[in-house]
Protein backbone atom coordinates (compact mmCIF):
# COMPACT_ATOMS: atom_id res chain seq x y z
CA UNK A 1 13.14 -12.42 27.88
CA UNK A 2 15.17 -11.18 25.04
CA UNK A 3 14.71 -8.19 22.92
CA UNK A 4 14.46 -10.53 19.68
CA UNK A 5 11.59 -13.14 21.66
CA UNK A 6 9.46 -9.81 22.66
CA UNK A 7 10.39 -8.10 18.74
CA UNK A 8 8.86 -11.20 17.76
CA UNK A 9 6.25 -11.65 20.06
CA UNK A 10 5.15 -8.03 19.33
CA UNK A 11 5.12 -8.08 15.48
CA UNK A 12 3.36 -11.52 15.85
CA UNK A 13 0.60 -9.64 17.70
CA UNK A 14 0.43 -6.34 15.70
CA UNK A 15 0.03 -8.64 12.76
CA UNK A 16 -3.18 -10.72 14.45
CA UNK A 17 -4.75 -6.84 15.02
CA UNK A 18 -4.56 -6.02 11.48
CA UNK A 19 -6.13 -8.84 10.20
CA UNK A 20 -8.56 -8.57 12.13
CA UNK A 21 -9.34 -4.78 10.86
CA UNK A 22 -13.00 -4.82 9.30
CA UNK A 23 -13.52 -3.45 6.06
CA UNK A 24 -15.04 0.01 6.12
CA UNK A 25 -17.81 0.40 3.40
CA UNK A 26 -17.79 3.93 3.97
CA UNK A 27 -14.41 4.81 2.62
CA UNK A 28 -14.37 6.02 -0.71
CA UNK A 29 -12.90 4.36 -3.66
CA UNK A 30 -13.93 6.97 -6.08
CA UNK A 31 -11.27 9.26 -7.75
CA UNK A 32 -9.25 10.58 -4.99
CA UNK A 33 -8.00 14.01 -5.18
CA UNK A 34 -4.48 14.38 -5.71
CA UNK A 35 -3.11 17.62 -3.48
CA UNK A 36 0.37 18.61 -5.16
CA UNK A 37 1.81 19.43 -1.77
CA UNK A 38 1.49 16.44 -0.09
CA UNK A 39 3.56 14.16 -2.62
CA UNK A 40 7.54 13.79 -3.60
CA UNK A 41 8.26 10.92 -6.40
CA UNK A 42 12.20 10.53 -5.98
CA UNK A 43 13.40 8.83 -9.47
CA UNK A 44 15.44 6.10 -9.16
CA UNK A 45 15.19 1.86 -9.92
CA UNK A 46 13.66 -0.59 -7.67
CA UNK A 47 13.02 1.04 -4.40
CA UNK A 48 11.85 -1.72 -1.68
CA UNK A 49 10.41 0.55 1.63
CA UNK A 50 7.93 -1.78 2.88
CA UNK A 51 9.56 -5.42 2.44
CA UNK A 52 8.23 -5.95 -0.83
CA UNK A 53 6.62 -9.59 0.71
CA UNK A 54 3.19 -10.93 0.82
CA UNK A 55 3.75 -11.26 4.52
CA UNK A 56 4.48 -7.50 4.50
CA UNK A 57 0.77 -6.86 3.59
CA UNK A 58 -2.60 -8.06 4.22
CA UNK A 59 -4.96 -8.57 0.60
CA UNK A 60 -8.44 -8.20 0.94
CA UNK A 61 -10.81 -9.15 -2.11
CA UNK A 62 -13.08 -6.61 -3.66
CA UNK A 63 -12.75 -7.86 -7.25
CA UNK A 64 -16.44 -7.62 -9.11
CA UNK A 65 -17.16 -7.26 -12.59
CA UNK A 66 -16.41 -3.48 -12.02
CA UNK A 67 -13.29 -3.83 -11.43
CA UNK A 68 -9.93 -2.82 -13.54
CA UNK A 69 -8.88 -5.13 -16.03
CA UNK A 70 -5.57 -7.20 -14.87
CA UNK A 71 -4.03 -6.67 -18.12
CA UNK A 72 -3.69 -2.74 -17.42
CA UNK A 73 -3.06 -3.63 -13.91
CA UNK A 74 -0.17 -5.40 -15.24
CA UNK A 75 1.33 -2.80 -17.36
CA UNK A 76 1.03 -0.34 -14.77
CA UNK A 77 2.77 -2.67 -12.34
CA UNK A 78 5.38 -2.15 -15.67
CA UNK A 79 5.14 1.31 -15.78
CA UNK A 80 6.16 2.15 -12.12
CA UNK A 81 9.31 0.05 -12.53
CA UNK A 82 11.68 3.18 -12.69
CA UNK A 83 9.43 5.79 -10.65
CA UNK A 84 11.47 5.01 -7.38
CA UNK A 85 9.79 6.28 -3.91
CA UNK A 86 6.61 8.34 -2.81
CA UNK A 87 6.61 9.59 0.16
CA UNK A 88 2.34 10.15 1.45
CA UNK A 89 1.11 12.89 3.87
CA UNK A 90 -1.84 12.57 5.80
CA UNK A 91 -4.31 14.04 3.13
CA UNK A 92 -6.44 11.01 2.84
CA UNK A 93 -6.10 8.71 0.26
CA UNK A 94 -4.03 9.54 -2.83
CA UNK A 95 -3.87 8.19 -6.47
CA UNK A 96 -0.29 7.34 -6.68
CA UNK A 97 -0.02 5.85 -10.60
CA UNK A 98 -2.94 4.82 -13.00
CA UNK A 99 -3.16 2.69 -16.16
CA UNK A 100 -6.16 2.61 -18.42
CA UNK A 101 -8.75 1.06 -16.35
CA UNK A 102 -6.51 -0.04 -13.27
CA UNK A 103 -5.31 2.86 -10.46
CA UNK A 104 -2.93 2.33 -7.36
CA UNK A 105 -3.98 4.49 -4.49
CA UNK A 106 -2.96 4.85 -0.81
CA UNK A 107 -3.84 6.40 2.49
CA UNK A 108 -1.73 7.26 5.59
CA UNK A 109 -3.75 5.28 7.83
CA UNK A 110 -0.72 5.86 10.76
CA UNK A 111 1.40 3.58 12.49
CA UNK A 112 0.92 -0.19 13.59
CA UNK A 113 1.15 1.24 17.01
CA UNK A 114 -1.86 3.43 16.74
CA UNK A 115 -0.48 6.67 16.97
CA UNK A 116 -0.46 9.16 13.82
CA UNK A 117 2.79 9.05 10.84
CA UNK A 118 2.85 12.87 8.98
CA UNK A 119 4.57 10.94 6.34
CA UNK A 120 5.38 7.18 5.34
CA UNK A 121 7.68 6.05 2.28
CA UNK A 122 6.52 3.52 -0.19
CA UNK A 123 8.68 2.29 -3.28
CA UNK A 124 7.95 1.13 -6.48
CA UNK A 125 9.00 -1.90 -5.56
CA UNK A 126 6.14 -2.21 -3.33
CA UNK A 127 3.13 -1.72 -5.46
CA UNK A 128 4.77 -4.16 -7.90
CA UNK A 129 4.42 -6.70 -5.65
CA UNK A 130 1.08 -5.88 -3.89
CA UNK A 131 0.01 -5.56 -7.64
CA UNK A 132 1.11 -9.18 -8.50
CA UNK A 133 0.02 -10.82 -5.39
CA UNK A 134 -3.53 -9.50 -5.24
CA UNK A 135 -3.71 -10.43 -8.82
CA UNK A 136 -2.55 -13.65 -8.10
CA UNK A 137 -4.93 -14.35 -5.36
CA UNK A 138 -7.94 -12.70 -6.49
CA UNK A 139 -7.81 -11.93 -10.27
CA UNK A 140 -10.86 -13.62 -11.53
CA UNK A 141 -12.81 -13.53 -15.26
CA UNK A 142 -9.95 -10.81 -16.40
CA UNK A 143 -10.71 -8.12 -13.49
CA UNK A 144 -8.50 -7.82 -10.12
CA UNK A 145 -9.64 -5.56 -7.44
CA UNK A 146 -8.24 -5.63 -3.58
CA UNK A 147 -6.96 -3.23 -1.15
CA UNK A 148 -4.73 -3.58 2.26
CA UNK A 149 -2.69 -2.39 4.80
CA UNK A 150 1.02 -2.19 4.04
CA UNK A 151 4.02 -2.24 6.57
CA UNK A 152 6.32 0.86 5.52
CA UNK A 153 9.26 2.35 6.96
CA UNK A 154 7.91 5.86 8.42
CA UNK A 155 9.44 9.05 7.55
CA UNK A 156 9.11 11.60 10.47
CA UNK A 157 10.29 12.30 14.15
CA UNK A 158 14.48 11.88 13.06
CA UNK A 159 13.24 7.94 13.23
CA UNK A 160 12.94 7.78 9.41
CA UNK A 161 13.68 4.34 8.45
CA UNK A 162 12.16 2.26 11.35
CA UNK A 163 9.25 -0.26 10.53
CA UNK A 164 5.76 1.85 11.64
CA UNK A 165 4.43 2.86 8.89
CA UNK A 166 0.92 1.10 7.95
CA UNK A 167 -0.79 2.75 4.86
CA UNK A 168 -3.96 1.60 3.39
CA UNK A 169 -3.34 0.78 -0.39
CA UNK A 170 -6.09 -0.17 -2.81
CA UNK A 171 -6.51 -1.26 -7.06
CA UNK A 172 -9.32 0.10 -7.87
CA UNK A 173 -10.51 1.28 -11.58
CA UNK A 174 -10.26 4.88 -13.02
């Protein structure tokens, strides 16, 4: 067998396992607490560090009359255009950019693999497009709420660049 047939073969697979990950009621989605040490916001444009695809997510619903308003989810999608990269520490999960109502979080939930990432990279890029596509597929009656897993490109070991990186991103409201 080739190296691309097994590549393929094994991203196939790790992609099965993570849709298959349950939600967990018990995580939080209140206001996260923001630890100065554990985040770096690089300016630059459109940074892309985790494909920037719907395939390079999963979207899970959570959208309820609670939830943000997709207009200021849109504008903060706006916003982040020029904020260029984060890179997230294992602090649990982090408020990354907030608009009015509407707030883009992540955690460092690790690697596909299941072993533990000190650090992953996510770009502005990104969130625009989770943003878009959850509001796509479940903005509903003005609101959008959803969460995921992300594919990112890790940033520890001397291996920064490869694909491991899987944080846990959610839109929740402020």
């Amino acid at each position: 067998m080739g190296f691309r047939t097994i590549l393929t073969a094994a991203v196939l697979l790790l992609g099965s396992l993570i849709q298959a990950i349950p939600f967990d009621p018990n995580i939080s989605r209140e206001r996260p607490i923001e630890p100065a040490h554990n985040i770096t916001l690089i300016k630059r444009k459109t940074v892309v560090m985790c494909g920037a695809y719907e395939y390079d997510s999963n979207f899970w619903d959570e959208t309820s009359p609670a939830s943000p308003l997709i207009t200021d989810c849109q504008k903060l999608a706006e916003d982040i255009e020029g904020d260029g990269e984060w890179s997230v520490g294992q602090s649990g999960h982090m408020e990354l950019k907030r608009h009015g109502t509407c707030a883009f979080g992540v955690s460092n939930t690790g690697s596909i693999f299941g072993f533990f990432e000190p650090y992953v990279a996510i770009g502005n890029g990104d969130i625009i497009s989770v943003i878009n596509k959850a509001i796509e597929l479940y903005g509903a009656d003005g609101v959008i709420g959803s969460w995921g897993i992300m594919f990112c490109q890790r940033k520890s070991l001397g291996l920064d660049g490869s694909w491991l990186g899987s944080p846990r991103w959610v839109i929740y409201h402020t």
